[in-house]
PDB file of N, CA and C in Angstrom:
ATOM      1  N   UNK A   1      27.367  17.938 -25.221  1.00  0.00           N
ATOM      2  CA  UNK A   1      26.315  17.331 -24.455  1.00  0.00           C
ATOM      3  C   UNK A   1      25.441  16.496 -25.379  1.00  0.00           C
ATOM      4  N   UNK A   2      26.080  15.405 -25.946  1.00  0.00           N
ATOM      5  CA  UNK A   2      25.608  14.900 -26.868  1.00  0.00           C
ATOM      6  C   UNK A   2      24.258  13.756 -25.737  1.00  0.00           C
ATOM      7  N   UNK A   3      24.323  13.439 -24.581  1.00  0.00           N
ATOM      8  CA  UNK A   3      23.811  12.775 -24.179  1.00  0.00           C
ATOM      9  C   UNK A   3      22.020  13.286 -23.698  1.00  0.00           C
ATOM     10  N   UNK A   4      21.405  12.073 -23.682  1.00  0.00           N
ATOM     11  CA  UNK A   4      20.244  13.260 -22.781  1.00  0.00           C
ATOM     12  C   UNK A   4      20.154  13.055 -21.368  1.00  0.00           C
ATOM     13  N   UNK A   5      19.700  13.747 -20.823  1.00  0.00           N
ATOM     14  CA  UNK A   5      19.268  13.820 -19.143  1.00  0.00           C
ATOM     15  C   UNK A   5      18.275  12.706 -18.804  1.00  0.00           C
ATOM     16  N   UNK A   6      18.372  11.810 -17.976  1.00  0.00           N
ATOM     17  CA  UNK A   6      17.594  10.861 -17.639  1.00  0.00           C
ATOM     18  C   UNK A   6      16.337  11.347 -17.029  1.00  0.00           C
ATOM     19  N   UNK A   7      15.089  11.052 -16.973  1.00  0.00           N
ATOM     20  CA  UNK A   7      14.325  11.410 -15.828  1.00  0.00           C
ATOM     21  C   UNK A   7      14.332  10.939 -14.981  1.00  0.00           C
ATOM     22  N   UNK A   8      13.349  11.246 -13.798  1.00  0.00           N
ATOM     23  CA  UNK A   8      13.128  10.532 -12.653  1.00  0.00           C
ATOM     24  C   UNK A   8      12.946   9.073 -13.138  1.00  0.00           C
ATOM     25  N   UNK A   9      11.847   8.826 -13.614  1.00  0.00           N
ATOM     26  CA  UNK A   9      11.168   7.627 -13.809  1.00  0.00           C
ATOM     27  C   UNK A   9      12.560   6.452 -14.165  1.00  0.00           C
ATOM     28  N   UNK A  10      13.265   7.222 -14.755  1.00  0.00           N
ATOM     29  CA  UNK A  10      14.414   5.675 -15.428  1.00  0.00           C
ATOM     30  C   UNK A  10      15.631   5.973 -14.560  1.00  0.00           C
ATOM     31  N   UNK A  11      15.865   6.866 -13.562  1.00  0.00           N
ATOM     32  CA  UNK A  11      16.673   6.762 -12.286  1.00  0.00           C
ATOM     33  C   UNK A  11      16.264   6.085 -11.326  1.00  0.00           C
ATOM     34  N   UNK A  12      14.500   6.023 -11.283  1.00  0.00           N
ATOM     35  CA  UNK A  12      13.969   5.142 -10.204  1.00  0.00           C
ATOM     36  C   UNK A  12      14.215   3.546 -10.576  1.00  0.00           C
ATOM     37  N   UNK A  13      13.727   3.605 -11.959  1.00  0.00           N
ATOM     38  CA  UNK A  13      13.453   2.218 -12.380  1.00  0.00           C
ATOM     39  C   UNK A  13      14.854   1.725 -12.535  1.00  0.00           C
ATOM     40  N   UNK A  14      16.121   2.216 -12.811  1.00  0.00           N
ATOM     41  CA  UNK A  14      17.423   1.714 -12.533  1.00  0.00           C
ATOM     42  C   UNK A  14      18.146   1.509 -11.314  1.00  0.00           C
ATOM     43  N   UNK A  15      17.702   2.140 -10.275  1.00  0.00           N
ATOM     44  CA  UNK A  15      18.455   2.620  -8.393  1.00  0.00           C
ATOM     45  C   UNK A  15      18.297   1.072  -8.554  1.00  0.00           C
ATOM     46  N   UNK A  16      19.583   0.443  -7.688  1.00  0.00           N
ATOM     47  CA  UNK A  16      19.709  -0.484  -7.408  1.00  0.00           C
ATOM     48  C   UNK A  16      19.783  -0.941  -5.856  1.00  0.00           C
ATOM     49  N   UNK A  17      19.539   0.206  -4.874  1.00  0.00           N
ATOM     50  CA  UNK A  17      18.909   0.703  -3.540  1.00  0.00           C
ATOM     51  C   UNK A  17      19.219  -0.661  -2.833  1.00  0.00           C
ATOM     52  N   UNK A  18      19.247  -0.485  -1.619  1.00  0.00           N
ATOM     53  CA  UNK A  18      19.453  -1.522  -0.697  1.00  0.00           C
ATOM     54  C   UNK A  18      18.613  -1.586   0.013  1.00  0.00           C
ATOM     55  N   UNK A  19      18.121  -2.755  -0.028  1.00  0.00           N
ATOM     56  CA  UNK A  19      16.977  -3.589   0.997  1.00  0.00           C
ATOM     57  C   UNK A  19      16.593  -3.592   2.211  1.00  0.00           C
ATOM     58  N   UNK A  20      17.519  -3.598   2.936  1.00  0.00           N
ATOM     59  CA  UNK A  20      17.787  -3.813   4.371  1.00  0.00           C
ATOM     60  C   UNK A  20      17.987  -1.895   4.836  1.00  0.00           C
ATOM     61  N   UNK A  21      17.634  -0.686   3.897  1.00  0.00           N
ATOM     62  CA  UNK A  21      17.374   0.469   4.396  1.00  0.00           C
ATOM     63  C   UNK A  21      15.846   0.216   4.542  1.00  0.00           C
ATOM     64  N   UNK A  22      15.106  -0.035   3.254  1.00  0.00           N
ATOM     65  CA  UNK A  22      13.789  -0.250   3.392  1.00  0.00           C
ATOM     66  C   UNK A  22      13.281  -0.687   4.177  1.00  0.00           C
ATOM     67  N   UNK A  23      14.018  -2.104   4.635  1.00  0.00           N
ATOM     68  CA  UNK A  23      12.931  -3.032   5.604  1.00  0.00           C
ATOM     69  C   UNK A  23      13.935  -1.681   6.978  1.00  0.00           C
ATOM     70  N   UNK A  24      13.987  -1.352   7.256  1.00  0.00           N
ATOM     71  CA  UNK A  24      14.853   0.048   8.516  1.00  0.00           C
ATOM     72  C   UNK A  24      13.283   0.802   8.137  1.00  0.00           C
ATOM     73  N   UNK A  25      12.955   1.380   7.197  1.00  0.00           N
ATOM     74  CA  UNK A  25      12.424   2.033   7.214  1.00  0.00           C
ATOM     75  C   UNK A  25      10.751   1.572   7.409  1.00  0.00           C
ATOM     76  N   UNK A  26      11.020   0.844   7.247  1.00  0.00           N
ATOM     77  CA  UNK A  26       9.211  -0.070   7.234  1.00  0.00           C
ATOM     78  C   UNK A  26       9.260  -0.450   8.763  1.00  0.00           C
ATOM     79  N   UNK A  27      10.382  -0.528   9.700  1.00  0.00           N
ATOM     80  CA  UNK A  27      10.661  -1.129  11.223  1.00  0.00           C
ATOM     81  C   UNK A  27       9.993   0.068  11.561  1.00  0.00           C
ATOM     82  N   UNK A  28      10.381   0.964  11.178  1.00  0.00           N
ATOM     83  CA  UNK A  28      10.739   2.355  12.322  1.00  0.00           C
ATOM     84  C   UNK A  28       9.272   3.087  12.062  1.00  0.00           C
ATOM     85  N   UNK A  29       8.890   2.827  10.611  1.00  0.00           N
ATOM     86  CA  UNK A  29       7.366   3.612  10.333  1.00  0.00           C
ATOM     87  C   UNK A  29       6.402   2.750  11.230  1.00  0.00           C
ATOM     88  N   UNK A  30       6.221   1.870  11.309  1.00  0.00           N
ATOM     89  CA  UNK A  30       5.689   0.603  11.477  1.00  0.00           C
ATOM     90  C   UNK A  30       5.005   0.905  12.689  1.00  0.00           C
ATOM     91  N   UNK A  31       6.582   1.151  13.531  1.00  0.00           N
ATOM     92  CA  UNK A  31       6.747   1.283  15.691  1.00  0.00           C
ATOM     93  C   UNK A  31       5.924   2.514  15.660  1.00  0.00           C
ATOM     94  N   UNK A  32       6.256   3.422  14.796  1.00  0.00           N
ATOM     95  CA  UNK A  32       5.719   4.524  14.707  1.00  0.00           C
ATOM     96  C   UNK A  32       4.328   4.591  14.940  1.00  0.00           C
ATOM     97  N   UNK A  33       3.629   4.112  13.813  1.00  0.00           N
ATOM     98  CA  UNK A  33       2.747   4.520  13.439  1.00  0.00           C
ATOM     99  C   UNK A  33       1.837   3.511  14.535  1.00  0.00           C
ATOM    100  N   UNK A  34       2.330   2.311  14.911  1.00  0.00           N
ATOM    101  CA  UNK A  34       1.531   1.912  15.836  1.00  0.00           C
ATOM    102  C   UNK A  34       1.382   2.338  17.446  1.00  0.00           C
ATOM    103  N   UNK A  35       2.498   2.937  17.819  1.00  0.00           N
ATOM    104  CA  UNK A  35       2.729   4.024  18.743  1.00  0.00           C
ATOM    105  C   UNK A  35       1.698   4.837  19.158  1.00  0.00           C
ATOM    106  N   UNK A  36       1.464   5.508  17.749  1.00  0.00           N
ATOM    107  CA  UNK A  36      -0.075   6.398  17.626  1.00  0.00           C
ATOM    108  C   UNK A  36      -1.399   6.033  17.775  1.00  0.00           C
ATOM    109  N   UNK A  37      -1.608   5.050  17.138  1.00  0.00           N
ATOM    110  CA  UNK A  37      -2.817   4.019  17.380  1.00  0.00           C
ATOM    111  C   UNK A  37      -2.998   3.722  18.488  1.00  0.00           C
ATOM    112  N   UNK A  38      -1.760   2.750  19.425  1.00  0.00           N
ATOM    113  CA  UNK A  38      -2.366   2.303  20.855  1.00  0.00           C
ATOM    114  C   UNK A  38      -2.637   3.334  21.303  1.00  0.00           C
ATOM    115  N   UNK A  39      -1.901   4.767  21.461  1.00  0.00           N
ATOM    116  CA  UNK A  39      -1.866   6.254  22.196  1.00  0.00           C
ATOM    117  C   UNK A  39      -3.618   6.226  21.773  1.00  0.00           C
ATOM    118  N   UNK A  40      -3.532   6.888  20.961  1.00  0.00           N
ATOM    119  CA  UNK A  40      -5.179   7.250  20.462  1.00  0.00           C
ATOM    120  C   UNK A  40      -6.105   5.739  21.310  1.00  0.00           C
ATOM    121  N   UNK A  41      -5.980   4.974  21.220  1.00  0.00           N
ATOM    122  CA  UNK A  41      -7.222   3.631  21.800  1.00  0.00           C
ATOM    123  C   UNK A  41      -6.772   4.090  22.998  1.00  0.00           C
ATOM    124  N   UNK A  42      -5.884   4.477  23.547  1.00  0.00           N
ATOM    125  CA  UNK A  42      -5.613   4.549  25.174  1.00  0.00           C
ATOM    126  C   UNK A  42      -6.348   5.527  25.451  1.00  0.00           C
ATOM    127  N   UNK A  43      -6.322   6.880  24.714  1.00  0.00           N
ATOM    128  CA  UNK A  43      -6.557   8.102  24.989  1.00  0.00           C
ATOM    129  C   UNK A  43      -9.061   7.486  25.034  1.00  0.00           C
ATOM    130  N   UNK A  44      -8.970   6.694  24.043  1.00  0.00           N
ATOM    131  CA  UNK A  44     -10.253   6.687  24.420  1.00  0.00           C
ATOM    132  C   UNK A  44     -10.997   5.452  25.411  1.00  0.00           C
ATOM    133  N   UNK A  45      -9.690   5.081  25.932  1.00  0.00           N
ATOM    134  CA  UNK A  45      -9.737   4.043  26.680  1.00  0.00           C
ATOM    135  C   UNK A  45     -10.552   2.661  26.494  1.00  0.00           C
ATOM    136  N   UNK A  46     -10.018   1.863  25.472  1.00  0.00           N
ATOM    137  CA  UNK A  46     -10.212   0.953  24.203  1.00  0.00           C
ATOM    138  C   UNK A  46      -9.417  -0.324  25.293  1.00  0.00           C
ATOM    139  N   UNK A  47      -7.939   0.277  24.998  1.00  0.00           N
ATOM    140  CA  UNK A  47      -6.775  -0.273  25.349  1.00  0.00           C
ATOM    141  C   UNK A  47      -5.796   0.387  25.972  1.00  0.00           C
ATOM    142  N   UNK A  48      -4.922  -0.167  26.664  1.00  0.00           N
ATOM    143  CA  UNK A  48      -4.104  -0.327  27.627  1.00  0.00           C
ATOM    144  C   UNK A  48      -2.752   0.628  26.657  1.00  0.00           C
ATOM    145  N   UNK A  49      -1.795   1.281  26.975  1.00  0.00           N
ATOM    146  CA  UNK A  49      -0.342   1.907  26.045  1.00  0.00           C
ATOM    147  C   UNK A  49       0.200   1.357  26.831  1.00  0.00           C
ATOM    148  N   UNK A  50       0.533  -0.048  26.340  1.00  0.00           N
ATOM    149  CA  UNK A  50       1.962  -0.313  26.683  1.00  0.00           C
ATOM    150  C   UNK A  50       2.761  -1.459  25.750  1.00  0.00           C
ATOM    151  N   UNK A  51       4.667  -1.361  26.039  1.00  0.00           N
ATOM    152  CA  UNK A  51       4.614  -1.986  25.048  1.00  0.00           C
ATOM    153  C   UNK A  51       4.520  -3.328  24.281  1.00  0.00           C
ATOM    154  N   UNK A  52       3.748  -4.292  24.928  1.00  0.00           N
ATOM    155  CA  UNK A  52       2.935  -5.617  24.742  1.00  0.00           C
ATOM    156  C   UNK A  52       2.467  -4.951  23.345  1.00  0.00           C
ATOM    157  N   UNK A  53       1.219  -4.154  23.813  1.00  0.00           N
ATOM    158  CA  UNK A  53       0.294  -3.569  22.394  1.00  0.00           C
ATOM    159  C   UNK A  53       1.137  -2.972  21.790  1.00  0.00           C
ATOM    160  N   UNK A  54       1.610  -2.361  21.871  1.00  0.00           N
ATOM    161  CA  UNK A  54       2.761  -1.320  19.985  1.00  0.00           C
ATOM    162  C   UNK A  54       3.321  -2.599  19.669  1.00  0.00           C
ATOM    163  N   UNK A  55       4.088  -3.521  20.929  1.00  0.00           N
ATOM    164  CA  UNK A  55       4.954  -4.310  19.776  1.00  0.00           C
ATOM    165  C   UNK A  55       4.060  -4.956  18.902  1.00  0.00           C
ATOM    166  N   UNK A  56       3.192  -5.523  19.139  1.00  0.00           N
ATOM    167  CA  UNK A  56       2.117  -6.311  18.609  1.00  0.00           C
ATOM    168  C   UNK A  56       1.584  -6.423  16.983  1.00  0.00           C
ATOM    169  N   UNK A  57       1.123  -4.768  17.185  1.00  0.00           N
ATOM    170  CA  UNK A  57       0.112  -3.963  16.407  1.00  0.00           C
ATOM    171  C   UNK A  57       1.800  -3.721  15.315  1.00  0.00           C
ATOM    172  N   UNK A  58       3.051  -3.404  15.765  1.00  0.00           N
ATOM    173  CA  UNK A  58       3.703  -2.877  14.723  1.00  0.00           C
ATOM    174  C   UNK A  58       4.318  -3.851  14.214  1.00  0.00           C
ATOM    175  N   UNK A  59       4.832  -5.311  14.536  1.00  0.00           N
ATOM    176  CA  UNK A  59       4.693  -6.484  13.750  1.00  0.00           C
ATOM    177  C   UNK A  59       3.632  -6.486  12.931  1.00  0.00           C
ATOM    178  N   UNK A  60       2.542  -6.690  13.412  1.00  0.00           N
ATOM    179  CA  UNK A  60       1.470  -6.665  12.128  1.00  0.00           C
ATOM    180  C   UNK A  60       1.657  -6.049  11.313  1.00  0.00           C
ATOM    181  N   UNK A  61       1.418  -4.636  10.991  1.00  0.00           N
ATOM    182  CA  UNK A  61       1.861  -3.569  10.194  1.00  0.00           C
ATOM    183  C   UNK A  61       2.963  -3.962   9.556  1.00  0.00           C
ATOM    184  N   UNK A  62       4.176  -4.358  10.290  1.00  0.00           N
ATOM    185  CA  UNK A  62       5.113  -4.662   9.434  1.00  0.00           C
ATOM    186  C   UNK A  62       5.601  -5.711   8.730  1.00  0.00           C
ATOM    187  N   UNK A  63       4.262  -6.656   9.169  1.00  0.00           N
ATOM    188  CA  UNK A  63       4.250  -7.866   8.233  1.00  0.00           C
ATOM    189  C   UNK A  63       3.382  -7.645   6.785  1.00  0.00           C
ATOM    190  N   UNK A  64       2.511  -6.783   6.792  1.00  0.00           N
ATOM    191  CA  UNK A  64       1.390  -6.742   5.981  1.00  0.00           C
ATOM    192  C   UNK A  64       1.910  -5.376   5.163  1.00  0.00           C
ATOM    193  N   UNK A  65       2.829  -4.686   5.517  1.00  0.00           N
ATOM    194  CA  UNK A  65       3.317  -3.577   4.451  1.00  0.00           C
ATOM    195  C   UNK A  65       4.883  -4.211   3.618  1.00  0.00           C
ATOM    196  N   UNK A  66       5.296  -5.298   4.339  1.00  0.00           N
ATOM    197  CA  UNK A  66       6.143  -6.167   3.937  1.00  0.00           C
ATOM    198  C   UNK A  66       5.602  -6.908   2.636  1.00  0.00           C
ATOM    199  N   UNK A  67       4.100  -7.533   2.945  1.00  0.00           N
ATOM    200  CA  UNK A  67       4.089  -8.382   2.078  1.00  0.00           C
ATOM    201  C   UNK A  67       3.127  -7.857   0.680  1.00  0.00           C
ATOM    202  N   UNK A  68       2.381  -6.704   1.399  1.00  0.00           N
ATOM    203  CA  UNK A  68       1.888  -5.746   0.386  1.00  0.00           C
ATOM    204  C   UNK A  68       3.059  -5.342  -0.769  1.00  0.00           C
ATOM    205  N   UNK A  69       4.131  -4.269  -0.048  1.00  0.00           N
ATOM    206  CA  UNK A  69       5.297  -3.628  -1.280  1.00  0.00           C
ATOM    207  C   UNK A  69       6.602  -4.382  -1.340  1.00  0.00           C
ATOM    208  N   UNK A  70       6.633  -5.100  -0.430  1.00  0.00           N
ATOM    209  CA  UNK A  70       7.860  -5.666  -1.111  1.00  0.00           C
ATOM    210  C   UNK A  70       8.274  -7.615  -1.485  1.00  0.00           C
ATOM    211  N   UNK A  71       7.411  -7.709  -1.747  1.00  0.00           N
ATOM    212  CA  UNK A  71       6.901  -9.020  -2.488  1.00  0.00           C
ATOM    213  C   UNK A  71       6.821  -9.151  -3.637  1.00  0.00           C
TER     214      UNK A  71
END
């Protein structure tokens, strides 16, 4: 075992990971999380739950966490 064990840090900084899981995963957090938001403004009757508003609100989100981390 002449070699050493990598850590996390230089398995992360080497993963050569695919893109198009991320932007999957930034879609789906996105719907998600804006899901919750209109729910909650509905629940205090702000706004309307439907999906006009999530789609809306989770484009945004997923333009602005797009251009925040993966830019």
């Amino acid at each position: 075992m002449s070699e050493e064990s990598k850590g996390i840090r230089e398995g992360v900084e080497e993963s050569k990971g695919d893109p198009r899981l991320v932007l999957l995963l930034n879609a789906v957090l996105s719907a998600w999380f804006a899901w919750v938001v209109v729910w909650g403004l509905d629940r205090l009757g702000v706004t309307a739950l439907n999906t006009a508003n999530v789609g809306t609100l989770a484009l945004i989100i997923f333009g602005v966490t797009y251009l925040a981390v993966l830019r």
